[in-house]
N, C-alpha and C. Protein backbone atom coordinates (compact mmCIF):
# COMPACT_ATOMS: atom_id res chain seq x y z
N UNK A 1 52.14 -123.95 -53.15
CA UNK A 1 50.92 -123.23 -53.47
C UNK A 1 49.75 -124.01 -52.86
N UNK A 2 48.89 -123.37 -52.72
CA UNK A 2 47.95 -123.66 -51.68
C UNK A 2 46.57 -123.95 -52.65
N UNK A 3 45.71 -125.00 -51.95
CA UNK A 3 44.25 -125.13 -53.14
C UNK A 3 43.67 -123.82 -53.40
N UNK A 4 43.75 -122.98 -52.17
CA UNK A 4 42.72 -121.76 -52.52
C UNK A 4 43.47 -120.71 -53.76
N UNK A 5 44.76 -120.99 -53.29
CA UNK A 5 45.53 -120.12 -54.47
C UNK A 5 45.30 -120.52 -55.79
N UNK A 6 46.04 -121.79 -55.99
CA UNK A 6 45.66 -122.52 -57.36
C UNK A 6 43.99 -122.37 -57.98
N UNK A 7 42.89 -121.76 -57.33
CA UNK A 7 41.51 -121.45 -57.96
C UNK A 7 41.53 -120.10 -58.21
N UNK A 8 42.66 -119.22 -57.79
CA UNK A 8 42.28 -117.84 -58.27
C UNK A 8 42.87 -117.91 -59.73
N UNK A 9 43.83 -118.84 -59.89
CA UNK A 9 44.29 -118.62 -61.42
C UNK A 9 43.85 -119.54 -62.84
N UNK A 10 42.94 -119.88 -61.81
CA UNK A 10 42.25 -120.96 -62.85
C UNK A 10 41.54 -120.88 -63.89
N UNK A 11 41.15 -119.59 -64.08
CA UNK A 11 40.28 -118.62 -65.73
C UNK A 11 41.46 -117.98 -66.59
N UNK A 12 42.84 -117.99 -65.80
CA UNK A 12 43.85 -117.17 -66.64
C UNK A 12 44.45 -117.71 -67.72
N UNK A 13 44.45 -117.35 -68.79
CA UNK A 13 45.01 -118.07 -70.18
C UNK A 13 46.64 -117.43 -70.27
N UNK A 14 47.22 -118.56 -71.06
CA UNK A 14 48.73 -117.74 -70.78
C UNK A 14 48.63 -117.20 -72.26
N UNK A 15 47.92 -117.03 -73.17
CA UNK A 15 47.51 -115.79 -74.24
C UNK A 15 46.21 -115.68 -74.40
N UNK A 16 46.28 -114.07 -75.21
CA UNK A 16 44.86 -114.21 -74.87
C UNK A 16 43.95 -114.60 -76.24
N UNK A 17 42.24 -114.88 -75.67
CA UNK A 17 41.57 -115.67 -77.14
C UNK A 17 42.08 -115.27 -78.45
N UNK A 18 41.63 -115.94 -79.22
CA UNK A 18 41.81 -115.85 -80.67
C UNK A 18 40.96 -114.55 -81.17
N UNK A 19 41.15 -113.63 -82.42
CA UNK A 19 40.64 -113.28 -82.55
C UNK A 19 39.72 -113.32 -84.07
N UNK A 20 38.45 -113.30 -84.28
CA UNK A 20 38.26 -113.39 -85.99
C UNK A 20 38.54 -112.42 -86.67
N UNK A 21 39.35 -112.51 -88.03
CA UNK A 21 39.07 -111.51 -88.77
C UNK A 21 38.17 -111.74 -90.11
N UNK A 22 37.81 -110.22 -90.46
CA UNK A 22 37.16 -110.50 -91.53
C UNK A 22 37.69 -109.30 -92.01
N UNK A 23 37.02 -109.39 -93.64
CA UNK A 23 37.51 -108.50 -94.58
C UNK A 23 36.61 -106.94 -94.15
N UNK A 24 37.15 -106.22 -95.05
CA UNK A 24 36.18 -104.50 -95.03
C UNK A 24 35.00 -104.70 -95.20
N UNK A 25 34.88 -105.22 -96.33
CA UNK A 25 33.56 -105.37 -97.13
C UNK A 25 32.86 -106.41 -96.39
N UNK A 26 33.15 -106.78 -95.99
CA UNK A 26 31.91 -107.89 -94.73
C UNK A 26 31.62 -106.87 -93.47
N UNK A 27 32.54 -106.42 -92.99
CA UNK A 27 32.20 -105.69 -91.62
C UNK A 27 31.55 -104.23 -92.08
N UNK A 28 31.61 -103.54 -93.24
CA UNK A 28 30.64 -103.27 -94.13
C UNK A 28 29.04 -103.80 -93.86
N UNK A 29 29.21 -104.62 -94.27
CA UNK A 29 27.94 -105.42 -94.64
C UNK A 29 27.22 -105.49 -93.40
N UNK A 30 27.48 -106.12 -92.31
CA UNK A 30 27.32 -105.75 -91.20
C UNK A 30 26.86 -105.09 -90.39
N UNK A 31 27.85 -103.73 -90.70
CA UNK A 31 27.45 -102.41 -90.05
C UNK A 31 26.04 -102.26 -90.68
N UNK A 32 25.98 -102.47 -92.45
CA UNK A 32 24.73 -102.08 -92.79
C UNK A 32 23.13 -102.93 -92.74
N UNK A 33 23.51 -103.99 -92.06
CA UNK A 33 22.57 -104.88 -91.60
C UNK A 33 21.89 -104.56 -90.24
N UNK A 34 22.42 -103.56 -89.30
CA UNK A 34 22.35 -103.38 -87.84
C UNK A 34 21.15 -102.76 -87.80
N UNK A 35 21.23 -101.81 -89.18
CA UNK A 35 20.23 -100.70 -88.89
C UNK A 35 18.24 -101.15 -89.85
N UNK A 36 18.95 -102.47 -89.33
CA UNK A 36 17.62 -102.94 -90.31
C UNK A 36 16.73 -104.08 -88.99
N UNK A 37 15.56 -104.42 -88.68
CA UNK A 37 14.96 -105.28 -87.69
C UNK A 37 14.71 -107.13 -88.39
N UNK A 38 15.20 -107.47 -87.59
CA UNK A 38 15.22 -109.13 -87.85
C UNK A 38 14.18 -110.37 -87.32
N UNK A 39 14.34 -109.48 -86.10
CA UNK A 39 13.57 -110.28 -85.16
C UNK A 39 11.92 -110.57 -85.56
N UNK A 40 11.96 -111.93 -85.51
CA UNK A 40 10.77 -112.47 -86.41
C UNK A 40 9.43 -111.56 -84.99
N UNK A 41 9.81 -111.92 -83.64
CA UNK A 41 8.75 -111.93 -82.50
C UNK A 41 8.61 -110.06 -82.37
N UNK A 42 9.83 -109.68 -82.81
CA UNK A 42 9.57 -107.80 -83.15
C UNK A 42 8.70 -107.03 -84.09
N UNK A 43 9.29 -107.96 -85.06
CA UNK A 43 8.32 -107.72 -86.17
C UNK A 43 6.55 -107.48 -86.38
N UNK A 44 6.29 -109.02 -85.47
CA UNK A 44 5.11 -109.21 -85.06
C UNK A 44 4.83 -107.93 -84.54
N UNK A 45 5.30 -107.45 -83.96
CA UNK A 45 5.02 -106.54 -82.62
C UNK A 45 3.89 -105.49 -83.24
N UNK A 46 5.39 -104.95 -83.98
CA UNK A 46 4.99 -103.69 -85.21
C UNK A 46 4.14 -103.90 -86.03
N UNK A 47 3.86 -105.34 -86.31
CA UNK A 47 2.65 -105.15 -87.30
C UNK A 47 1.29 -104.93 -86.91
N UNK A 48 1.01 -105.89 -85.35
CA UNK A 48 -0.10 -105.95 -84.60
C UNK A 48 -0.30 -103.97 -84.49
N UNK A 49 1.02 -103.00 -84.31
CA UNK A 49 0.75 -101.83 -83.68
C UNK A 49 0.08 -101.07 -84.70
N UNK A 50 0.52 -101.44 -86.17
CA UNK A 50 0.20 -100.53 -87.42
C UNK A 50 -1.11 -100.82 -87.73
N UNK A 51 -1.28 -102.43 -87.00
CA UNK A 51 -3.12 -102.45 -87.46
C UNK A 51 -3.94 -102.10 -86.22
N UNK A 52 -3.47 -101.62 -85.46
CA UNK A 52 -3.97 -100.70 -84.15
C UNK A 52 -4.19 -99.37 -84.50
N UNK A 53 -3.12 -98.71 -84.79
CA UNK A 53 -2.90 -97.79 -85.50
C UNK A 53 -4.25 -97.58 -86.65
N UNK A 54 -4.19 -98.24 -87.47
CA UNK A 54 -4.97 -97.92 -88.86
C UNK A 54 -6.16 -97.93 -88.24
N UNK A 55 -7.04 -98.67 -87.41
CA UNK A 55 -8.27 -98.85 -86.55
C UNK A 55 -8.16 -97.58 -86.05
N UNK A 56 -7.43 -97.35 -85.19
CA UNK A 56 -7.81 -96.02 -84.39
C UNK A 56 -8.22 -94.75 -84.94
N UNK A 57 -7.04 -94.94 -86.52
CA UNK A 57 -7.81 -93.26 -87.45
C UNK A 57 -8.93 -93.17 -87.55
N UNK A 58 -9.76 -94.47 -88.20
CA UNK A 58 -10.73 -93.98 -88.41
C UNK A 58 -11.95 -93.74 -87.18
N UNK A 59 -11.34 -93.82 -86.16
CA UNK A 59 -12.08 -92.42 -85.12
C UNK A 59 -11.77 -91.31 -84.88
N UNK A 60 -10.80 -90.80 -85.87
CA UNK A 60 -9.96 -89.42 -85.43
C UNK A 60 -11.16 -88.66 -85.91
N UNK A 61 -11.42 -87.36 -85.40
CA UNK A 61 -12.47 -86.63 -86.51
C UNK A 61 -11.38 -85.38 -86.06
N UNK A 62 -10.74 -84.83 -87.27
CA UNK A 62 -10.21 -83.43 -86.97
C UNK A 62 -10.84 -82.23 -87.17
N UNK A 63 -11.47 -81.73 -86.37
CA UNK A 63 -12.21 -80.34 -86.67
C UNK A 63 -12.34 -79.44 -85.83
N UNK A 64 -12.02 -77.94 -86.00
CA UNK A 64 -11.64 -77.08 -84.70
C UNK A 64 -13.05 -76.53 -84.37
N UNK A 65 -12.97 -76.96 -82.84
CA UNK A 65 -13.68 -76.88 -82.05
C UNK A 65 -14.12 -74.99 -81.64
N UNK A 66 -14.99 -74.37 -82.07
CA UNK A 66 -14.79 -72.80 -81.71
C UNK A 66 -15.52 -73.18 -80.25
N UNK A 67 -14.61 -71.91 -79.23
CA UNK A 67 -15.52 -72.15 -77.94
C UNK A 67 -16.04 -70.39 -77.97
């Protein structure tokens, strides 16, 4: 076998990774954590937008315009 050969097989495992398990009720838990925001720098985001937001109403004036 040749050097160049011996580098094509050099990532190959003779099984493959391990895998984790976990119980129902954790991957549960999980699933129901996904649909919730974590991110401390996201968060920020949304809050800076809602006090953008709240500023901007009070220039809304809604009133129909007759032409």
């Amino acid at each position: 076998m040749t050097d160049e050969e011996d580098k094509t097989y050099e990532n190959e495992s003779p099984s493959p990774t391990p895998m984790v398990q976990i119980s129902l009720k954790e991957y549960d838990k999980l699933k129901e954590h996904q649909k919730f925001i974590t991110d401390k720098y996201l968060i920020g985001c949304i809050d800076n937008l809602e006090r953008l937001v709240r500023v901007l109403r009070k220039h809304i004036v809604r009133s129909v315009i007759d032409e």
